[in-house]
Protein backbone atom coordinates (compact mmCIF):
# COMPACT_ATOMS: atom_id res chain seq x y z
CA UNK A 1 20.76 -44.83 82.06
CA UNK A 2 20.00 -43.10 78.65
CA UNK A 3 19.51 -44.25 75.40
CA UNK A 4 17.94 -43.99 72.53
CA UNK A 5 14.53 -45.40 71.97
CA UNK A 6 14.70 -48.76 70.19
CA UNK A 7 10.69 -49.21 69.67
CA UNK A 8 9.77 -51.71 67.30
CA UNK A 9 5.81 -51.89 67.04
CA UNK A 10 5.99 -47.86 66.29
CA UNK A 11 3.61 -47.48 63.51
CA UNK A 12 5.24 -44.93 60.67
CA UNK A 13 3.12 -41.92 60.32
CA UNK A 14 3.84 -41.74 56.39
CA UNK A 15 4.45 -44.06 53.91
CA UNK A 16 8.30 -44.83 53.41
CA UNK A 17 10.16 -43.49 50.96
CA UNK A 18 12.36 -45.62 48.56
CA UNK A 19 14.68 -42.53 48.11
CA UNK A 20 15.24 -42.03 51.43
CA UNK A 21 16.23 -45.87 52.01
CA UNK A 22 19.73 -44.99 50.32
CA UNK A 23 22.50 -42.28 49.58
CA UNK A 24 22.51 -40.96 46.74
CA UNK A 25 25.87 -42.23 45.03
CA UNK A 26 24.75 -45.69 45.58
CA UNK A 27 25.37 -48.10 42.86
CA UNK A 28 21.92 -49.43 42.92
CA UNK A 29 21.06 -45.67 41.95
CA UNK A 30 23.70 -45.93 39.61
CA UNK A 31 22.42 -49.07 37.78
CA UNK A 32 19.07 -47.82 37.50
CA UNK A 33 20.05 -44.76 35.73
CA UNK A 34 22.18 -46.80 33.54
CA UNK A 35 19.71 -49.23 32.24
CA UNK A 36 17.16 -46.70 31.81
CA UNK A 37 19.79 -45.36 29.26
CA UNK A 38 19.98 -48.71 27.24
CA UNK A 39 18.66 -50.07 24.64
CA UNK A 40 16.53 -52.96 26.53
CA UNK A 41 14.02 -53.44 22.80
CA UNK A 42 15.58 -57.24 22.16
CA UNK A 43 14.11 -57.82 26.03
CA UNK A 44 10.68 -56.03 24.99
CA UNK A 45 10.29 -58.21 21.70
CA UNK A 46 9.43 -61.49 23.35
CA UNK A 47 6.36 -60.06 24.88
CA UNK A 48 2.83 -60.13 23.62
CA UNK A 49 1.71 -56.29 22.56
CA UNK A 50 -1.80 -56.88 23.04
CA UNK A 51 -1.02 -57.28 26.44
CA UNK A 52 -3.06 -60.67 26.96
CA UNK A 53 -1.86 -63.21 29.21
CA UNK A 54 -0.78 -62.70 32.77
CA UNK A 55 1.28 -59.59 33.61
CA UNK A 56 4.98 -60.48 33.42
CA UNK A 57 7.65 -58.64 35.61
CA UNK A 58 8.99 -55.07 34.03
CA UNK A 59 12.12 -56.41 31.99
CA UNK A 60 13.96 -53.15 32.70
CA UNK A 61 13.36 -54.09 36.34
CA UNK A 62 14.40 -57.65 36.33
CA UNK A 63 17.52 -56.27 33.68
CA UNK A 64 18.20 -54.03 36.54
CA UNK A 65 18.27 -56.60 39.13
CA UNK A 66 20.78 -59.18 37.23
CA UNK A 67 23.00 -55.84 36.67
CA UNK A 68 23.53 -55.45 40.29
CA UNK A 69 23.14 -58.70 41.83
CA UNK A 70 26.28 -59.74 39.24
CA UNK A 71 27.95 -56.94 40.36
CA UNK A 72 27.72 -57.80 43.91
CA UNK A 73 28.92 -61.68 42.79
CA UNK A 74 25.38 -62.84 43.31
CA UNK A 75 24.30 -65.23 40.71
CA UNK A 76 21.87 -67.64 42.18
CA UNK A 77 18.41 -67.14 41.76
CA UNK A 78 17.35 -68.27 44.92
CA UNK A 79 20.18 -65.88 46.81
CA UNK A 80 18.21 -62.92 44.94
CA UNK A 81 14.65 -64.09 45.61
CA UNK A 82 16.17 -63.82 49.45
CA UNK A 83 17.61 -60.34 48.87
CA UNK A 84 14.56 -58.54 47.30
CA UNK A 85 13.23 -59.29 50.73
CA UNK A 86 16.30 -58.64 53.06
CA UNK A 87 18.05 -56.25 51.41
CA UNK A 88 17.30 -52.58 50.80
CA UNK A 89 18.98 -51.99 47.64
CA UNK A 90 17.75 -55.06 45.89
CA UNK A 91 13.97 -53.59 47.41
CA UNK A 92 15.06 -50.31 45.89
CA UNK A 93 15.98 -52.24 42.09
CA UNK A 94 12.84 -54.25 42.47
CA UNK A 95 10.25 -51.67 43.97
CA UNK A 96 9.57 -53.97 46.55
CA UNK A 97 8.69 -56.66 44.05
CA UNK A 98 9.44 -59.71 44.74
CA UNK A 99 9.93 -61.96 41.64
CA UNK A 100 10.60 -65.78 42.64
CA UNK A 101 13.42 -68.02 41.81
CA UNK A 102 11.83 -69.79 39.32
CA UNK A 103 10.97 -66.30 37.50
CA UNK A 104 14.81 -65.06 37.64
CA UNK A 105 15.93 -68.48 35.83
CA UNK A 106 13.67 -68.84 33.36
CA UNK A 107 13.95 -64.63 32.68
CA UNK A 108 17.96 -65.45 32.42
CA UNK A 109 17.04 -68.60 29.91
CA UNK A 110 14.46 -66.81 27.47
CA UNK A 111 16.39 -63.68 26.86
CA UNK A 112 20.01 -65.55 26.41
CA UNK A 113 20.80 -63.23 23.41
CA UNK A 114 19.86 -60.30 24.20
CA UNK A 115 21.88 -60.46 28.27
CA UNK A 116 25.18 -61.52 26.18
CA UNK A 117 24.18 -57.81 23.99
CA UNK A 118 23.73 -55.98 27.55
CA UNK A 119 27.87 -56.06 27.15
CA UNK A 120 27.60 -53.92 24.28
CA UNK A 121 24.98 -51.37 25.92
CA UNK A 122 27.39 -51.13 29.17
CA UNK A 123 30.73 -50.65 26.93
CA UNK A 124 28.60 -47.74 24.79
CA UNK A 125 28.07 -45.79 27.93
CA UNK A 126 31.46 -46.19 29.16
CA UNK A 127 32.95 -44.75 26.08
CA UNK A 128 30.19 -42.16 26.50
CA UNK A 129 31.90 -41.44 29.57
CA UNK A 130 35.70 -41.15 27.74
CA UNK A 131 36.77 -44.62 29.91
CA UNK A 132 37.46 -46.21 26.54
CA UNK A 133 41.15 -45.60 25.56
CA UNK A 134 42.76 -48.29 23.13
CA UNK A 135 45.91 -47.09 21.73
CA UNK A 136 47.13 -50.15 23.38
CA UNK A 137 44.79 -53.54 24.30
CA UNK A 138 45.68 -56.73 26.17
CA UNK A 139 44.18 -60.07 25.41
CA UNK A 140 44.04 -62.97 27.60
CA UNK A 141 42.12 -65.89 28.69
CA UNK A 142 41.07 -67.12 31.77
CA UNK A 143 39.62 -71.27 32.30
CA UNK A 144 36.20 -70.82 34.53
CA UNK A 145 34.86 -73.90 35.86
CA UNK A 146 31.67 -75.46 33.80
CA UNK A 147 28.65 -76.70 36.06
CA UNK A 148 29.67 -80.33 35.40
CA UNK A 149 32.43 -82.50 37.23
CA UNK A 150 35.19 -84.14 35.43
CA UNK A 151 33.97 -87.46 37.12
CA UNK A 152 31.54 -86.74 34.38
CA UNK A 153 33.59 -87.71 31.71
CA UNK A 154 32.53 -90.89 29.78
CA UNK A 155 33.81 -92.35 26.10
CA UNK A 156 31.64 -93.75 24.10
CA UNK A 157 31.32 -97.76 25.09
CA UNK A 158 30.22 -96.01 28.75
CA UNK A 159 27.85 -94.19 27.00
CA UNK A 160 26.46 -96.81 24.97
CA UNK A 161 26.53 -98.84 27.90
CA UNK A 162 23.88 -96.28 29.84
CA UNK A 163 21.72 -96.13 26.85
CA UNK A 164 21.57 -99.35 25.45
CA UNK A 165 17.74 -100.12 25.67
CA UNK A 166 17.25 -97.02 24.00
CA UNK A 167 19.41 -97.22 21.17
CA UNK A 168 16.86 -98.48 18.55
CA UNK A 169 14.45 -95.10 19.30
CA UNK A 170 18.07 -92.85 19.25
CA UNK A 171 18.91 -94.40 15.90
CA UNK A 172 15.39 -93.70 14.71
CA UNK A 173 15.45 -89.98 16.00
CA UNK A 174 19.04 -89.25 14.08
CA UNK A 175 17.59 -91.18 10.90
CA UNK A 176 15.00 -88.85 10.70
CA UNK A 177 16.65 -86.07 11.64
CA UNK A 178 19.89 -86.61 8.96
CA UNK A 179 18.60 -89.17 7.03
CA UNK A 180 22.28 -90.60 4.63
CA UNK A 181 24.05 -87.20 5.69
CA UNK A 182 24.99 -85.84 8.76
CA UNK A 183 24.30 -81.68 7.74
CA UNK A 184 27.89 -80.72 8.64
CA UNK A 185 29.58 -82.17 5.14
CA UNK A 186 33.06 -81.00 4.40
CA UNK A 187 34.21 -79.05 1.21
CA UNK A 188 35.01 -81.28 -1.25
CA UNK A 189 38.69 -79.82 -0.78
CA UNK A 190 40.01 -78.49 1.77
CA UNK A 191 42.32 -75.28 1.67
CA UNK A 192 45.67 -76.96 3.27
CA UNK A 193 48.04 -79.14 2.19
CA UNK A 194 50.29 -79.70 4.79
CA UNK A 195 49.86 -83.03 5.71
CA UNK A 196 46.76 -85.66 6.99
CA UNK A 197 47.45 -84.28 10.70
CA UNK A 198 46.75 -80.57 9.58
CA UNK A 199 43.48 -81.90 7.46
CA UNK A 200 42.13 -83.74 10.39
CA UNK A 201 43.01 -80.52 12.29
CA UNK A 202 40.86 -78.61 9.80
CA UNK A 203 38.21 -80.35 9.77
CA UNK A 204 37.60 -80.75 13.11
CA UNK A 205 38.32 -76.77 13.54
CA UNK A 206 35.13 -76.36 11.18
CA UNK A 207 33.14 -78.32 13.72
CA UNK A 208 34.12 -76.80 16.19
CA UNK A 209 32.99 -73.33 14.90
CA UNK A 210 29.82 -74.80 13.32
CA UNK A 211 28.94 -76.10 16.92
CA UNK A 212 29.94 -72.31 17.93
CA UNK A 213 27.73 -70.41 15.48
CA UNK A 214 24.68 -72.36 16.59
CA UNK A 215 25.38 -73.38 19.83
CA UNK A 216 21.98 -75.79 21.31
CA UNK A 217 20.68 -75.38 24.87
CA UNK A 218 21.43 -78.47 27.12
CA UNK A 219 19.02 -81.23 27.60
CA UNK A 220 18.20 -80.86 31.53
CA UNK A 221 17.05 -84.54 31.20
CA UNK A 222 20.11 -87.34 31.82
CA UNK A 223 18.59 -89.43 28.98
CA UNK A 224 18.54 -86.83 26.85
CA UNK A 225 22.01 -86.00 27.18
CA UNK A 226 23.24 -88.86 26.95
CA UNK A 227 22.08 -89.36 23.61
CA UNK A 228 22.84 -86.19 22.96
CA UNK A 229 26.99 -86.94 24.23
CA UNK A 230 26.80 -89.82 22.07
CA UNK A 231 25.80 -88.24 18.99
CA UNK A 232 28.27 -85.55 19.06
CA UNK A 233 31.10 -88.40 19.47
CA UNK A 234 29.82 -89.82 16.46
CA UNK A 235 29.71 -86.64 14.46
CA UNK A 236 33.15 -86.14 15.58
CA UNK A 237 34.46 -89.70 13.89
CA UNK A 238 32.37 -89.07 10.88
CA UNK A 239 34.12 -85.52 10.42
CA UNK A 240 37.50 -87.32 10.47
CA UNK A 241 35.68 -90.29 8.80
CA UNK A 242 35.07 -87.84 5.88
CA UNK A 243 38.87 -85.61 6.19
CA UNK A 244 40.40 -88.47 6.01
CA UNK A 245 38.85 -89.33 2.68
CA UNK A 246 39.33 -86.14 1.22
CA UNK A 247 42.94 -86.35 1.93
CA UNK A 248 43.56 -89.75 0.04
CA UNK A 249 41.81 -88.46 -2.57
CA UNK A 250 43.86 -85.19 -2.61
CA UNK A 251 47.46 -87.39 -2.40
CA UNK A 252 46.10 -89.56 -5.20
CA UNK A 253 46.15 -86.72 -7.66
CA UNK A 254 49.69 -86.63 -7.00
CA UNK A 255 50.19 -83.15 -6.92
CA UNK A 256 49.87 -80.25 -4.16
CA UNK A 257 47.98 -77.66 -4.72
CA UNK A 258 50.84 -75.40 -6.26
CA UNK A 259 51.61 -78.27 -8.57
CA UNK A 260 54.40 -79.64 -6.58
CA UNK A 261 54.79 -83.64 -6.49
CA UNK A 262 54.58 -85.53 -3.54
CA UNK A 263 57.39 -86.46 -2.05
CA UNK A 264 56.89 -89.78 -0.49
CA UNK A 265 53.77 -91.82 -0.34
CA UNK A 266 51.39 -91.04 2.92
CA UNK A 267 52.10 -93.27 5.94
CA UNK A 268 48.32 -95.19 5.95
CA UNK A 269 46.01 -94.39 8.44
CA UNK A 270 43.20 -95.76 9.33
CA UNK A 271 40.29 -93.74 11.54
CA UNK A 272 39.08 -96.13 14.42
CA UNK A 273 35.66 -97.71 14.00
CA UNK A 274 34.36 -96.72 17.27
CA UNK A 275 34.41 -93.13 18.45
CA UNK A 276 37.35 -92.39 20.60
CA UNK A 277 37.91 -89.50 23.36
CA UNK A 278 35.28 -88.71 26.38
CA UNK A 279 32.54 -86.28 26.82
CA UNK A 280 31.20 -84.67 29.70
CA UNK A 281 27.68 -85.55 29.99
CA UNK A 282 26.12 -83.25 32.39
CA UNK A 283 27.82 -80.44 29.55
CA UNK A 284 28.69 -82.16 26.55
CA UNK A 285 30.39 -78.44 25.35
CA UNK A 286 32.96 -77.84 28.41
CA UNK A 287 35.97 -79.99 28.13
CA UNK A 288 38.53 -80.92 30.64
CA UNK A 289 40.92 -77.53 30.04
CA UNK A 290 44.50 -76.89 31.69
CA UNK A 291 44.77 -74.34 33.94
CA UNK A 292 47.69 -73.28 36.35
CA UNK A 293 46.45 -75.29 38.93
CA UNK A 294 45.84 -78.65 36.78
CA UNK A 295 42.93 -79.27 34.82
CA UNK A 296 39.15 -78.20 35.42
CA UNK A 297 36.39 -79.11 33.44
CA UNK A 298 35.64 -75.78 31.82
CA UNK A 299 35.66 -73.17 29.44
CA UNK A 300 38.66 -71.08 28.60
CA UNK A 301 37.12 -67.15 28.72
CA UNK A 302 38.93 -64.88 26.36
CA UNK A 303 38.57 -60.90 26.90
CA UNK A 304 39.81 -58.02 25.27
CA UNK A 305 40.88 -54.87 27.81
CA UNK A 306 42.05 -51.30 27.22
CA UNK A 307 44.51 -49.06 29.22
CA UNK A 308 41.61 -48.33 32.09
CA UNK A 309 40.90 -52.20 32.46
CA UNK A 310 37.49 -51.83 30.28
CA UNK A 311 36.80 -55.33 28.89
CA UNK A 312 36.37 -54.22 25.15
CA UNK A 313 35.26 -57.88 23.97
CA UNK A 314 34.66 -60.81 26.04
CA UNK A 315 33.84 -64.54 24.26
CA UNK A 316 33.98 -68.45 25.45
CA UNK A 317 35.58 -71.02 23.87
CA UNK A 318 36.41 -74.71 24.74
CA UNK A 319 40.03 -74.99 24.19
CA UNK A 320 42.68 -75.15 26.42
CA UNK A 321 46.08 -73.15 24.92
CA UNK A 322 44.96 -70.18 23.78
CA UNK A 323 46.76 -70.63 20.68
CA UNK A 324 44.63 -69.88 17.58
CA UNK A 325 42.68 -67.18 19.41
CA UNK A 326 44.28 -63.81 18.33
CA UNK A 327 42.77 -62.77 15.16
CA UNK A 328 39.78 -64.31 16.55
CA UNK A 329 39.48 -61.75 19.50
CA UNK A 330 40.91 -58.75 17.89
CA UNK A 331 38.15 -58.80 15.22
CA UNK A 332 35.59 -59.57 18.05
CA UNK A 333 37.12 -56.02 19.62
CA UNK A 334 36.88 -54.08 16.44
CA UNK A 335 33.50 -55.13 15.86
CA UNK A 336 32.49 -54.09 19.57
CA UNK A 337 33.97 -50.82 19.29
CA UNK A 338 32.46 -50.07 16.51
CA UNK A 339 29.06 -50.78 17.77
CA UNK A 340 30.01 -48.73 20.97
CA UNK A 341 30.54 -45.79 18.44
CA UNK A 342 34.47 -45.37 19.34
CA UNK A 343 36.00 -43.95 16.43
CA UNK A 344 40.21 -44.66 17.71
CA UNK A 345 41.25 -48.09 16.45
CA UNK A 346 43.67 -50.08 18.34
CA UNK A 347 47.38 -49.21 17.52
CA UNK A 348 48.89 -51.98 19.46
CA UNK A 349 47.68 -55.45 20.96
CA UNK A 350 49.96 -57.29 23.74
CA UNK A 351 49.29 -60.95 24.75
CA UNK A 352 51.25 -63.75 26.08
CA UNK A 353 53.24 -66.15 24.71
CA UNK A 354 50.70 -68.69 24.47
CA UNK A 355 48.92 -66.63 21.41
CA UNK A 356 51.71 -66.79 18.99
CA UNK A 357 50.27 -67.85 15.97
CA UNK A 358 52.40 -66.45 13.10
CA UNK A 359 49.66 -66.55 10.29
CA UNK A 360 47.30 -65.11 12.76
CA UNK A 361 49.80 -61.64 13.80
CA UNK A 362 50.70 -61.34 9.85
CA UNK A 363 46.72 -60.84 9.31
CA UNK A 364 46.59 -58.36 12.52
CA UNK A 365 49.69 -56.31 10.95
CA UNK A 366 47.93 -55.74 7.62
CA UNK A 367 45.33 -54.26 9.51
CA UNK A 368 48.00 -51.73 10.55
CA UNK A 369 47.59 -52.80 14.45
CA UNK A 370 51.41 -54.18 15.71
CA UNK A 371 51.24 -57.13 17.50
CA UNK A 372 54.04 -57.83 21.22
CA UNK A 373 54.07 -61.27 21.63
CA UNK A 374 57.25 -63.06 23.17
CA UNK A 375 58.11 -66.35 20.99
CA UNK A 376 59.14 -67.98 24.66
CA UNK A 377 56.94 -68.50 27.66
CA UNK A 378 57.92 -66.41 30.64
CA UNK A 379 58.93 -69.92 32.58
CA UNK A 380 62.00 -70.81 29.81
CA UNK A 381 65.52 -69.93 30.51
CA UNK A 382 66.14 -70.32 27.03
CA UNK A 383 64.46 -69.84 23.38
CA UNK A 384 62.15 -72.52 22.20
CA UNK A 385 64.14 -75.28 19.92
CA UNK A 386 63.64 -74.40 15.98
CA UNK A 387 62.24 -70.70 17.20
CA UNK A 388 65.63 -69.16 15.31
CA UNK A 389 65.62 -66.32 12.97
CA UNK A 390 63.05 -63.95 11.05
CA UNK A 391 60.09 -63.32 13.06
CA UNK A 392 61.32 -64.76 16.43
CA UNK A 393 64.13 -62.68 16.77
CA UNK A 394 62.85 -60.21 15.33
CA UNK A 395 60.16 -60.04 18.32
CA UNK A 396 62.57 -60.88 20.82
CA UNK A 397 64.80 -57.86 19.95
CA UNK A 398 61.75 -55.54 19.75
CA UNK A 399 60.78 -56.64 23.04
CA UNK A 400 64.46 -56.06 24.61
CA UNK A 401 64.17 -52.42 23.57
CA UNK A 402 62.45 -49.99 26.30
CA UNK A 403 59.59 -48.76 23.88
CA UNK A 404 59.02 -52.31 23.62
CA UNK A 405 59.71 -54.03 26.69
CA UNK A 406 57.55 -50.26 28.59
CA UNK A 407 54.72 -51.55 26.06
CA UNK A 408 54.69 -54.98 27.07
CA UNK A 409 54.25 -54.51 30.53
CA UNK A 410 51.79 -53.21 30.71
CA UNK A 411 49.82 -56.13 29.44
CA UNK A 412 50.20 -57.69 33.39
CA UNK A 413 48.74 -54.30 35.03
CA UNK A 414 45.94 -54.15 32.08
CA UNK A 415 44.11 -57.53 31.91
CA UNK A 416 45.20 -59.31 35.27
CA UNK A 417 43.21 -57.29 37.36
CA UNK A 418 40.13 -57.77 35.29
CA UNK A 419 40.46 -62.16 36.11
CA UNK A 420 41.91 -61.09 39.65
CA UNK A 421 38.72 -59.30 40.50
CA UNK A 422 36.14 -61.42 38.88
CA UNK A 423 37.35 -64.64 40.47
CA UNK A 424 38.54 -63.30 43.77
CA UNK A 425 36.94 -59.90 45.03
CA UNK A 426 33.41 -61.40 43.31
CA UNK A 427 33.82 -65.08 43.65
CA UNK A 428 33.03 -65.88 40.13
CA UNK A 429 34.67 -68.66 39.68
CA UNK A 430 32.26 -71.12 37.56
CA UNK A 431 29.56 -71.07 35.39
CA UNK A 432 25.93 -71.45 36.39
CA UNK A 433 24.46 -72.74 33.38
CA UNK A 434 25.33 -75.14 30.77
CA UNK A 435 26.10 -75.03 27.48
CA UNK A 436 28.57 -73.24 25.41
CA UNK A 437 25.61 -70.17 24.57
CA UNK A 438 24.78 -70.43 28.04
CA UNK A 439 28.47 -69.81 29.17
CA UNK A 440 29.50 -67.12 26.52
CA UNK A 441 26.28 -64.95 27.52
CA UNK A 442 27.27 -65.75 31.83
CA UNK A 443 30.82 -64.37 30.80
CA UNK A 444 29.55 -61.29 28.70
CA UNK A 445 27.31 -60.18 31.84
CA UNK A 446 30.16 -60.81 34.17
CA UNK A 447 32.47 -58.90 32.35
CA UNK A 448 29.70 -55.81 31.70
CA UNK A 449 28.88 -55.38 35.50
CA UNK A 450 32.79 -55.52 35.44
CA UNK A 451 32.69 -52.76 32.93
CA UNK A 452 29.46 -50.87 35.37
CA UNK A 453 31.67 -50.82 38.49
CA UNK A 454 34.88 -48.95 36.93
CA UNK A 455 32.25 -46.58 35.42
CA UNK A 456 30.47 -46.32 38.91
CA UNK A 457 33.79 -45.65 40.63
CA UNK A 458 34.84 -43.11 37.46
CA UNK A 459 31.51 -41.25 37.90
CA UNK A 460 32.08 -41.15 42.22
CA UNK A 461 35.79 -40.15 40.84
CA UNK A 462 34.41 -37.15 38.48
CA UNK A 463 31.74 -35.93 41.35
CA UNK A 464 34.18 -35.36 44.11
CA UNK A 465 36.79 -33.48 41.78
């Protein structure tokens, strides 16, 4: 019989040779070249420049690693300690380093910022590349699981329940730490007048994004967040506590704003004198969110993609319609391409019907981008009730005409595949860590290894032209 030798103790004569290990249009080749093009300084700027202390891994290497093990839909530090032993390319990322678990996770938790700015530093080199086109951009949202069950869930007599031989030292803790206010205190007027439901709406709106602007890491400890779930419940009542207040104060003036009388006295209302709702306690920021499927404790992921399904701006919020989110996101993609250094402004944004906000597309339009939005959900056989007239049928014509109804469809082919591929082809499903700053810089690395393999595949494209 013959065949060829399969001789395992063979010593090798020479050294091996990293290069040799894989072909040349490799993505691992790929992602080194990349991130030795970036800006990695916000990585470099937590280190010690006099060198002292014991040597820390390379942070271009370890940015390296993340890069491709996301792109490959591995997330778990333990699954990558295993590869930078088993697998070549992860030996070719690492130069046959191999940094533990532990080391990966607390490399991910230290430099939180500066991974959700690697999104940034990806989308610059893809509009180096020409990828960028956005004469027309798709928004959407997605709801990603949160590391936390909805069995979690607890209101506030549960909570109180769990922590009650510690309540005198939490009381002590938030006396110290707030003393008679609370550090969130509302305006003394607020900007709307349209009613005690839309003040309470406000106010709790300017929580939300005060809780968004300086979002605070998890407790890992269960004490710790429980106390920490029962404080933000009580924040919560004390913010409506305080809206409502400002609103009887505003209808006892008697006037509206634009000097209009009041109609008819306010029906009385009372804000409970416990804390009502639930929180999740193993992630006090992910909340039980709707998704096609039913609900999922979660996040609801918002990106931004242009006409080559580049994610152009990718953020996390907690709610579940995506109502409200428009402006929001469009200003998050202007700001991103600016940064990336593309000079062509979006001409036209399409999203589904769950982003109509009419206040929200007037401030888009004055910005001189046109906004396709259908007034009805896809699943109505008819127009919503009160929808009648001026704006609403003025969209729905637009979108019966073929400019408009060719533009529009092209939202599907433009953003779907972007969630399709994430969850499905990469597995990435849920979030790892916890925490709303956690989450948004998870979802900005997802979506810029998204954003690495269409310019990986453009470059393969280019080379065999």
């Amino acid at each position: 019989m013959n065949f060829l030798a399969c001789d395992r103790e063979q010593v090798l004569l020479m050294p091996p040779d990293l290069r040799d290990w894989l072909p040349e249009d490799h993505l691992a080749w790929f992602v080194l070249a990349s991130v030795e093009e970036m800006d990695l300084s916000a990585f470099y700027a937590s280190y010690r420049p006099d060198g002292h202390g014991r040597a820390a891994h390379d942070p271009a290497m370890m940015v390296a690693l993340l890069l491709y093990a996301y792109s490959m839909g591995q997330r778990s530090s333990r699954v990558i300690e295993r590869e930078c032993v088993e697998d070549i390319a992860f030996r070719v990322i690492a130069a046959n380093r191999k940094p533990d678990h532990a080391t990966l996770a607390r490399f991910v938790v230290r430099h939180e910022a500066a991974i959700a700015g690697l999104f940034g530093e990806v989308l610059s080199l893809c509009a180096d590349a020409g990828m960028v086109k956005v004469g027309v951009v798709a928004i959407d949202g997605t709801k990603v699981h949160a590391n936390a069950s909805q069995h979690a869930n607890r209101d506030y007599e549960q909570i109180a329940k769990e922590i009650l031989a510690e309540a005198a030292e939490t009381d002590r803790l938030e006396d110290e730490l707030y003393g008679d206010k609370r550090g969130d205190e509302l305006p003394p007027q607020l900007a709307t007048g349209e009613g005690r439901r839309a003040w309470l709406r406000d106010a709790r709106r300017r929580l939300d994004e005060k809780r968004a602007a300086d979002p605070q890491p998890v407790p890992r400890s269960r004490p710790k967040r429980l106390k920490e779930s029962k404080r933000r419940l009580e924040e919560e009542l004390w913010t409506e506590s305080r809206a409502n207040e400002a609103y009887e104060a505003y209808r006892a003036r008697g006037r509206m704003n634009d000097g209009r009388r009041f109609g008819r006295p306010a029906d009385p209302y009372q804000p409970p004198e416990t804390p009502a709702g639930k929180v999740n306690v193993t992630d006090p920021d992910s909340k039980n969110v709707k998704s096609p499927r039913g609900y999922v404790q979660g996040y609801n992921a918002q990106a931004v993609a242009d006409e080559n399904q580049v994610v152009i701006a990718a953020e996390v919020n907690a709610d579940s319609p995506d109502f409200g989110h428009l402006e929001p996101m469009v200003n998050a993609a202007q700001v991103e391409l600016e940064d990336a250094g593309v000079t062509e402004k979006p001409r036209v944004v399409v999203a589904d019907a769950g982003y109509w906000h009419q206040k929200q597309m007037e401030n888009v339009i004055d910005k001189g981008i046109q906004v396709l939005i259908p007034p009805d959900a896809g699943k109505r056989k008819d127009t919503r009730p009160g929808w009648q007239g001026g704006q609403y049928s003025w969209m729905r014509y637009v979108l019966a005409t073929d400019h408009g109804h060719a533009l529009y469809r092209r939202r599907q082919v433009m953003i779907e595949p972007v969630f399709a591929n994430t969850k499905f082809n990469r597995r990435i499903d849920r979030f790892r860590r916890r925490g709303r700053g956690a989450a948004r810089s998870e979802w900005r690395l997802i979506t810029a290894t998204h954003n690495l393999l269409k310019l990986h595949k453009h470059q393969i494209a280019l080379a065999g032209a």
